[in-house]
PDB file of N, CA and C in Angstrom:
ATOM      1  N   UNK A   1      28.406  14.128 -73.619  1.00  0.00           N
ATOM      2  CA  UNK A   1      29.054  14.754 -72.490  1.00  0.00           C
ATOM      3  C   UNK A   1      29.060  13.769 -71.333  1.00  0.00           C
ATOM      4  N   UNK A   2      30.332  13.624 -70.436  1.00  0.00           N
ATOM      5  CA  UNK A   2      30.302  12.342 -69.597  1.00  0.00           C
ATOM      6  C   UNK A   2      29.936  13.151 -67.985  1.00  0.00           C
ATOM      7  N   UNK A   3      29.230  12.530 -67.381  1.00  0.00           N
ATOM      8  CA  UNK A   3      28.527  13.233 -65.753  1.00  0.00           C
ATOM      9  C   UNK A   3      29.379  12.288 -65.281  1.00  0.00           C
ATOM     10  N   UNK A   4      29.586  12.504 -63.991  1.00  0.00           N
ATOM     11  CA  UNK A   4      30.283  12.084 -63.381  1.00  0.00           C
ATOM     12  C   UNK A   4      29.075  12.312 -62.259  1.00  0.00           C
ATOM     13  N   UNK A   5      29.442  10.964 -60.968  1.00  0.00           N
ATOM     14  CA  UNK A   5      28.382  11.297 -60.118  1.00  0.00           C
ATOM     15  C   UNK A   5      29.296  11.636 -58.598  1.00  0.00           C
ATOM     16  N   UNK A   6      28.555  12.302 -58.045  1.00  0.00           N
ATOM     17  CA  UNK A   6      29.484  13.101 -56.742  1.00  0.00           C
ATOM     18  C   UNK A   6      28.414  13.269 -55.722  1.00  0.00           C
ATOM     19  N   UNK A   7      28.510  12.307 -54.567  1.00  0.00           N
ATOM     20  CA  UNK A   7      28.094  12.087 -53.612  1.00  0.00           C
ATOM     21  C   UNK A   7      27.580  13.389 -53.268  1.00  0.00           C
ATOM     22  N   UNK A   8      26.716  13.441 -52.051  1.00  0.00           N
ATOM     23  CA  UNK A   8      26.410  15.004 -51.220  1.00  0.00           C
ATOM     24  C   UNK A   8      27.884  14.894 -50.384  1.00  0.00           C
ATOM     25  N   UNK A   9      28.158  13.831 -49.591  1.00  0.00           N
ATOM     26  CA  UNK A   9      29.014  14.255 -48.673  1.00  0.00           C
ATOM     27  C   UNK A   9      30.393  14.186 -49.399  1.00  0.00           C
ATOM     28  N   UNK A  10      31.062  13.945 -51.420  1.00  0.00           N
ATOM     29  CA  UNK A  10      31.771  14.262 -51.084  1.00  0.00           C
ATOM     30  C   UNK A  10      31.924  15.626 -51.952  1.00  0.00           C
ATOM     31  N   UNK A  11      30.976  16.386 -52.018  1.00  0.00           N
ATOM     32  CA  UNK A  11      30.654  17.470 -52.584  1.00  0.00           C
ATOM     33  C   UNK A  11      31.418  18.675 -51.878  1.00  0.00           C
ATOM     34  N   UNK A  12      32.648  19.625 -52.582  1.00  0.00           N
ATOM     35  CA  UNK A  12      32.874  20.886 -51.559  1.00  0.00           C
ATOM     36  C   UNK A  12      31.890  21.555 -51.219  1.00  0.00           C
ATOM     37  N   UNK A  13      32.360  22.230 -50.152  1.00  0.00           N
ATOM     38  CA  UNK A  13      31.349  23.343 -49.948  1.00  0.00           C
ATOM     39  C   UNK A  13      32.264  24.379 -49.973  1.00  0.00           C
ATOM     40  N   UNK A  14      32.062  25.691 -50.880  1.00  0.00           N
ATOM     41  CA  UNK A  14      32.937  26.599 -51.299  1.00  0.00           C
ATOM     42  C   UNK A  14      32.642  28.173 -50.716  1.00  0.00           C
ATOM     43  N   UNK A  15      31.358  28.581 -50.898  1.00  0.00           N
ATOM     44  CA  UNK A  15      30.627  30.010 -50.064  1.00  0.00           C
ATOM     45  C   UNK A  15      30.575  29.454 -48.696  1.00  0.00           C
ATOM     46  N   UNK A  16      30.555  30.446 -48.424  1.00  0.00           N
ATOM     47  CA  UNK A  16      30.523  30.618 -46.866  1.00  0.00           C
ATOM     48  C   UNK A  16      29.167  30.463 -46.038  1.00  0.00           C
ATOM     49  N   UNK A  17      27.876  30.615 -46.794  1.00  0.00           N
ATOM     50  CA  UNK A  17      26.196  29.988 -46.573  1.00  0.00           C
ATOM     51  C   UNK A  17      26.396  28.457 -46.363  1.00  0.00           C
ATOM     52  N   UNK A  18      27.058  27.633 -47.339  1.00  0.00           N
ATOM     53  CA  UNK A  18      26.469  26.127 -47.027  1.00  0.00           C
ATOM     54  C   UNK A  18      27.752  25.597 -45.977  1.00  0.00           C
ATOM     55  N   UNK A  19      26.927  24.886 -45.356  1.00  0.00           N
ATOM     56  CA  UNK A  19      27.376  23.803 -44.225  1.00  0.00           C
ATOM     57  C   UNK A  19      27.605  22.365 -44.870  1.00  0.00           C
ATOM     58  N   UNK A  20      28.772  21.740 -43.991  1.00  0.00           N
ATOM     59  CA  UNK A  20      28.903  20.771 -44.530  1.00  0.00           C
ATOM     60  C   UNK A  20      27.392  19.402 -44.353  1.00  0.00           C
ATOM     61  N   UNK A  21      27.479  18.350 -44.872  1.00  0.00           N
ATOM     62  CA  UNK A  21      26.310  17.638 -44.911  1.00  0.00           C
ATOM     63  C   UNK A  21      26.787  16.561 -43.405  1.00  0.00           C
ATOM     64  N   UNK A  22      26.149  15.917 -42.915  1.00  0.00           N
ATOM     65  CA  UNK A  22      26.990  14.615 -42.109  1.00  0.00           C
ATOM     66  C   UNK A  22      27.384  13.266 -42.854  1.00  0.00           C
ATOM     67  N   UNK A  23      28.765  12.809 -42.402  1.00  0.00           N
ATOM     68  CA  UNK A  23      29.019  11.654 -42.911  1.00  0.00           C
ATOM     69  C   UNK A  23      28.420  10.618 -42.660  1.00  0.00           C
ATOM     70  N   UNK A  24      27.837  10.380 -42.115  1.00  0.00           N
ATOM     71  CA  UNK A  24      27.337   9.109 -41.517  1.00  0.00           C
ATOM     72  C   UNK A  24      25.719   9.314 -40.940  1.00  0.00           C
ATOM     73  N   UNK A  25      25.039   8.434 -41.603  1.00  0.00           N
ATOM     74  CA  UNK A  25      23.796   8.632 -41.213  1.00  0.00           C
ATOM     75  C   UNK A  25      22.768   9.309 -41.754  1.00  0.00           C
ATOM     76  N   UNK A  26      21.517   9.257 -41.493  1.00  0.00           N
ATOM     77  CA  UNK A  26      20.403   9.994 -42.493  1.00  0.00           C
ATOM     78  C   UNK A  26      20.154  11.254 -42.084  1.00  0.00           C
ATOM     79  N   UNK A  27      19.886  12.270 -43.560  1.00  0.00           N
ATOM     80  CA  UNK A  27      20.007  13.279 -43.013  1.00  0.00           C
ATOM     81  C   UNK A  27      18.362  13.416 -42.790  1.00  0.00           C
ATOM     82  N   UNK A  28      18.305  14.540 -41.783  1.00  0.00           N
ATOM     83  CA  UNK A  28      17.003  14.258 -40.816  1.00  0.00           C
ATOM     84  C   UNK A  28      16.157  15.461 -41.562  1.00  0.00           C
ATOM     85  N   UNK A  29      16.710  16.414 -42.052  1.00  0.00           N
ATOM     86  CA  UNK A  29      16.038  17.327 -42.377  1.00  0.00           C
ATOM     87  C   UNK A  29      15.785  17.658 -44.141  1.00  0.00           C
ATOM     88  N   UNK A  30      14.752  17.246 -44.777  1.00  0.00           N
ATOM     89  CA  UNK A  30      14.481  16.895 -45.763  1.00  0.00           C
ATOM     90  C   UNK A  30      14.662  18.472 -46.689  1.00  0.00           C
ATOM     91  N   UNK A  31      13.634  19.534 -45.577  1.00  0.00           N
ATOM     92  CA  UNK A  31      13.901  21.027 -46.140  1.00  0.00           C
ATOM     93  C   UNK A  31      14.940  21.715 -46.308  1.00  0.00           C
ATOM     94  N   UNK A  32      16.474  21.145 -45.801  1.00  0.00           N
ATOM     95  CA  UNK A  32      17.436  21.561 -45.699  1.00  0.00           C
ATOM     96  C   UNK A  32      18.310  20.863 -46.702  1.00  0.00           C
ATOM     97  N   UNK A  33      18.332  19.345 -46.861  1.00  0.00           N
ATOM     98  CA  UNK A  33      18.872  18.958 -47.804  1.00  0.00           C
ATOM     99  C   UNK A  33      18.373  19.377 -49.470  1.00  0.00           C
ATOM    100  N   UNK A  34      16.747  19.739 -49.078  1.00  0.00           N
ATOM    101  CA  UNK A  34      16.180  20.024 -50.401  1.00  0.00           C
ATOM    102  C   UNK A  34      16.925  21.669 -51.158  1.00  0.00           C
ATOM    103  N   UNK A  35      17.135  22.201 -50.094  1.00  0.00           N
ATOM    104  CA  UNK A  35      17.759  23.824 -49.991  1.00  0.00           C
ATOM    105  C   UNK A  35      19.029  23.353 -50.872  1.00  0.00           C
ATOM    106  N   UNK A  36      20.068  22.526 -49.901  1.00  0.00           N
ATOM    107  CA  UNK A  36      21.396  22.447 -50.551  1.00  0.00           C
ATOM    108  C   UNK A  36      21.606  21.955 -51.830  1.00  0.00           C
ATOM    109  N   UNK A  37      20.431  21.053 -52.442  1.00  0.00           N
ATOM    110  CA  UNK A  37      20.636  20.723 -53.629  1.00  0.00           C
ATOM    111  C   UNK A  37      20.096  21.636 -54.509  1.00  0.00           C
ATOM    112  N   UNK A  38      19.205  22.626 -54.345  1.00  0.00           N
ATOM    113  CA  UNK A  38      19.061  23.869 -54.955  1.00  0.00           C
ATOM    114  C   UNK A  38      20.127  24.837 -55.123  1.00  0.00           C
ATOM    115  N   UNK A  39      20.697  25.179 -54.274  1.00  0.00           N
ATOM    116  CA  UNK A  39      22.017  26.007 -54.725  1.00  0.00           C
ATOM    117  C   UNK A  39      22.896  25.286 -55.184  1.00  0.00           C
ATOM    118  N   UNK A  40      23.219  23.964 -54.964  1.00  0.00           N
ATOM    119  CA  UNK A  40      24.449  23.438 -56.106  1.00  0.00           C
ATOM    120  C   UNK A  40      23.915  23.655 -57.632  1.00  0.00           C
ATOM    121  N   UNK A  41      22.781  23.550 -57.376  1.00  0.00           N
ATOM    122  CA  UNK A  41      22.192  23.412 -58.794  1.00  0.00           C
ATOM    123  C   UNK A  41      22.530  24.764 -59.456  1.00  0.00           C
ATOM    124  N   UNK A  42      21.732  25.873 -58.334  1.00  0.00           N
ATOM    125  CA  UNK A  42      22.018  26.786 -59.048  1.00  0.00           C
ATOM    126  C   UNK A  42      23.597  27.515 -59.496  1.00  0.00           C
ATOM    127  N   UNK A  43      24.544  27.071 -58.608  1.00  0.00           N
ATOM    128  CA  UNK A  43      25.552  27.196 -58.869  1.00  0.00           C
ATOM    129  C   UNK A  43      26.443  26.654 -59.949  1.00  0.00           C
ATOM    130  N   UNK A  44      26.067  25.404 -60.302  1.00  0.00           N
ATOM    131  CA  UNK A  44      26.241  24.831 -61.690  1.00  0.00           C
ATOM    132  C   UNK A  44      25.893  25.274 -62.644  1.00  0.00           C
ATOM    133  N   UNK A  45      24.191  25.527 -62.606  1.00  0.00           N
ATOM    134  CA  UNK A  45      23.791  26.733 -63.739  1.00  0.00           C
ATOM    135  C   UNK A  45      25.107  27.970 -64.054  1.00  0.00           C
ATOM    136  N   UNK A  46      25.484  28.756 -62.697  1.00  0.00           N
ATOM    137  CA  UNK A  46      26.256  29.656 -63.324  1.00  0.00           C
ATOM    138  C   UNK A  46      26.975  29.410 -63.813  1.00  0.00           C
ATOM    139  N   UNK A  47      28.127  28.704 -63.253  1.00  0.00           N
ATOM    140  CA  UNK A  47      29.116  27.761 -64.177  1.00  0.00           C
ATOM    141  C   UNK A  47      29.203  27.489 -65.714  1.00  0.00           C
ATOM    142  N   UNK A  48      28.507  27.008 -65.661  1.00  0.00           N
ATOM    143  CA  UNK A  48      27.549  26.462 -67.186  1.00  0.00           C
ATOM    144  C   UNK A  48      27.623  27.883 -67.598  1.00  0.00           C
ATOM    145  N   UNK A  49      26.884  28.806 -67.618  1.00  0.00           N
ATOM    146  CA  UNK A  49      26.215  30.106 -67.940  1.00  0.00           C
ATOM    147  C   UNK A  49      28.108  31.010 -68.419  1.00  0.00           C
ATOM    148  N   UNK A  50      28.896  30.576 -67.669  1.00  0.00           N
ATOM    149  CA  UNK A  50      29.536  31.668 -67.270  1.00  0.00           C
ATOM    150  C   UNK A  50      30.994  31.249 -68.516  1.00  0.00           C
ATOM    151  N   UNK A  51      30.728  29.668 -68.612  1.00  0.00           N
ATOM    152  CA  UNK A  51      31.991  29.110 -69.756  1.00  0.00           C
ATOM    153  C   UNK A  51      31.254  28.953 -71.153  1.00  0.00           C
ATOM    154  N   UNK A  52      30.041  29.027 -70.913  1.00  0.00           N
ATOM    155  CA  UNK A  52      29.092  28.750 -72.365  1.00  0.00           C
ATOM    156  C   UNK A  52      29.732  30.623 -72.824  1.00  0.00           C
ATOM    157  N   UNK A  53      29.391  31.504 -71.868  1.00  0.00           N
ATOM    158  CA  UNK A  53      29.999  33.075 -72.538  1.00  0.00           C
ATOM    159  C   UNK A  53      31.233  33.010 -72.774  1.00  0.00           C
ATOM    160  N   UNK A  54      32.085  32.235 -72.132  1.00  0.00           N
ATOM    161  CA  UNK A  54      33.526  32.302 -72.156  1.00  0.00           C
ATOM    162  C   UNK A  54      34.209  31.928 -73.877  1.00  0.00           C
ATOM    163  N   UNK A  55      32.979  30.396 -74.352  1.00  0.00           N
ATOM    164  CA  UNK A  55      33.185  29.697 -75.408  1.00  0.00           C
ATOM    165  C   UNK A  55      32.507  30.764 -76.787  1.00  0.00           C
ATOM    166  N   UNK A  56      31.867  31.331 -76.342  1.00  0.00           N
ATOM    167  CA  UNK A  56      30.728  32.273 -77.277  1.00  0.00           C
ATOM    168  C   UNK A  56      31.934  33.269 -77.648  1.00  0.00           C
ATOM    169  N   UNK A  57      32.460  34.092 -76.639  1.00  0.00           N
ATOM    170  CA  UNK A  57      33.798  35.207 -76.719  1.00  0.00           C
ATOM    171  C   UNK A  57      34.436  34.874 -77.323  1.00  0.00           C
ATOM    172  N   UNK A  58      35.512  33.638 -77.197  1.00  0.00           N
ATOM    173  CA  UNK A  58      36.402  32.639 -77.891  1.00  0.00           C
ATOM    174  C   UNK A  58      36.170  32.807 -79.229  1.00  0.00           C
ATOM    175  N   UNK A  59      35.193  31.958 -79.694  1.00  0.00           N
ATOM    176  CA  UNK A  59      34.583  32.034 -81.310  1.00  0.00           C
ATOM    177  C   UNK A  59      34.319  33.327 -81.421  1.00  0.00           C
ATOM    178  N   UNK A  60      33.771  34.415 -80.812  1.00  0.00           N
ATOM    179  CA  UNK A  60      33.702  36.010 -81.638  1.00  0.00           C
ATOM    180  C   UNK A  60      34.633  36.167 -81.954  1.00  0.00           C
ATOM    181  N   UNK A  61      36.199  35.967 -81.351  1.00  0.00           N
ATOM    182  CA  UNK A  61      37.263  36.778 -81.587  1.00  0.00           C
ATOM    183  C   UNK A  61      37.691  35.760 -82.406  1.00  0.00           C
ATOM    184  N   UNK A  62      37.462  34.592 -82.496  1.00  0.00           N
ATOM    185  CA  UNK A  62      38.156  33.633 -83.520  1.00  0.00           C
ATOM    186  C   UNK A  62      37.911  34.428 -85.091  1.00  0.00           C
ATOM    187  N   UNK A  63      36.531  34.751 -85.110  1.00  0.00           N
ATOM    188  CA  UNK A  63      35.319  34.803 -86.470  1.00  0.00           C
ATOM    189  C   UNK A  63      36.204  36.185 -86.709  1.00  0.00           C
ATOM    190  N   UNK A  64      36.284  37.388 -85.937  1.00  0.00           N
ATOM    191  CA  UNK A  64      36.806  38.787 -86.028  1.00  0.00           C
ATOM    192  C   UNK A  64      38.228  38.611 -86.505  1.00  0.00           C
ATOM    193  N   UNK A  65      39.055  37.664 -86.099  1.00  0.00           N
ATOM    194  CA  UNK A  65      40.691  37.888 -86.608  1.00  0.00           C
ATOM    195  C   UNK A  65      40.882  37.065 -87.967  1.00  0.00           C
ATOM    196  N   UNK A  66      39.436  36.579 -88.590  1.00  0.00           N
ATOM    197  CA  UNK A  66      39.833  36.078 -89.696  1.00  0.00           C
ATOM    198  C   UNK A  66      39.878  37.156 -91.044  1.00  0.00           C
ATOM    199  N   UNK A  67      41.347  37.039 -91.992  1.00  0.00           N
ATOM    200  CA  UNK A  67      40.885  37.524 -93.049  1.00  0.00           C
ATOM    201  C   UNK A  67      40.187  38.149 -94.142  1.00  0.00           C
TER     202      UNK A  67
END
Protein backbone atom coordinates (compact mmCIF):
# COMPACT_ATOMS: atom_id res chain seq x y z
CA UNK A 1 0.00 0.00 0.00
CA UNK A 2 1.71 3.42 -1.07
CA UNK A 3 1.49 6.46 2.00
CA UNK A 4 1.85 9.36 0.77
CA UNK A 5 3.24 12.04 3.17
CA UNK A 6 1.09 15.32 3.89
CA UNK A 7 2.51 18.04 5.71
CA UNK A 8 0.41 19.46 8.98
CA UNK A 9 0.07 22.71 7.20
CA UNK A 10 -0.95 21.18 4.03
CA UNK A 11 -3.46 19.02 5.69
CA UNK A 12 -7.48 20.16 5.27
CA UNK A 13 -9.20 20.94 7.99
CA UNK A 14 -12.79 19.67 7.34
CA UNK A 15 -15.09 19.75 10.97
CA UNK A 16 -15.67 22.68 12.27
CA UNK A 17 -13.44 21.84 15.95
CA UNK A 18 -9.97 21.99 14.19
CA UNK A 19 -8.21 25.22 13.42
CA UNK A 20 -5.99 25.76 10.90
CA UNK A 21 -2.10 25.08 11.95
CA UNK A 22 0.39 28.34 11.13
CA UNK A 23 2.37 28.53 8.04
CA UNK A 24 5.34 29.73 9.05
CA UNK A 25 7.12 29.09 12.09
CA UNK A 26 7.18 26.75 15.18
CA UNK A 27 4.30 25.71 16.54
CA UNK A 28 4.50 26.83 20.21
CA UNK A 29 2.05 24.67 21.68
CA UNK A 30 3.10 21.07 21.85
CA UNK A 31 -0.49 20.01 23.72
CA UNK A 32 -2.34 21.34 20.93
CA UNK A 33 -0.44 20.08 18.09
CA UNK A 34 -0.36 16.72 20.04
CA UNK A 35 -4.48 17.05 20.13
CA UNK A 36 -4.58 17.71 16.26
CA UNK A 37 -2.64 14.80 15.37
CA UNK A 38 -4.93 12.68 17.47
CA UNK A 39 -8.03 13.44 15.70
CA UNK A 40 -6.56 13.15 12.21
CA UNK A 41 -5.63 9.97 13.36
CA UNK A 42 -8.68 9.23 14.64
CA UNK A 43 -10.41 10.33 11.73
CA UNK A 44 -8.43 8.15 9.41
CA UNK A 45 -9.23 5.27 11.61
CA UNK A 46 -12.87 5.96 10.61
CA UNK A 47 -12.19 6.20 7.15
CA UNK A 48 -10.34 3.08 7.14
CA UNK A 49 -13.19 1.50 9.39
CA UNK A 50 -15.91 2.86 7.22
CA UNK A 51 -14.44 1.52 3.38
CA UNK A 52 -12.96 -1.72 5.00
CA UNK A 53 -17.30 -2.21 5.69
CA UNK A 54 -17.93 -0.76 2.42
CA UNK A 55 -15.34 -3.60 0.79
CA UNK A 56 -16.75 -6.41 3.30
CA UNK A 57 -20.64 -5.41 1.82
CA UNK A 58 -19.24 -5.46 -1.76
CA UNK A 59 -17.93 -9.14 -1.43
CA UNK A 60 -21.27 -10.22 0.67
CA UNK A 61 -23.33 -9.28 -2.18
CA UNK A 62 -20.73 -10.45 -4.69
CA UNK A 63 -20.68 -14.20 -2.68
CA UNK A 64 -24.94 -13.90 -2.43
CA UNK A 65 -25.58 -13.25 -6.35
CA UNK A 66 -23.52 -16.18 -7.20
CA UNK A 67 -25.20 -19.27 -8.64
Amino acid sequence: MKRSKVSRVAAPTAAPYQRSLPVHGVIENDEYSNEMLGVRMFENMKMALFFSWIQGQMNKDKRDQKP
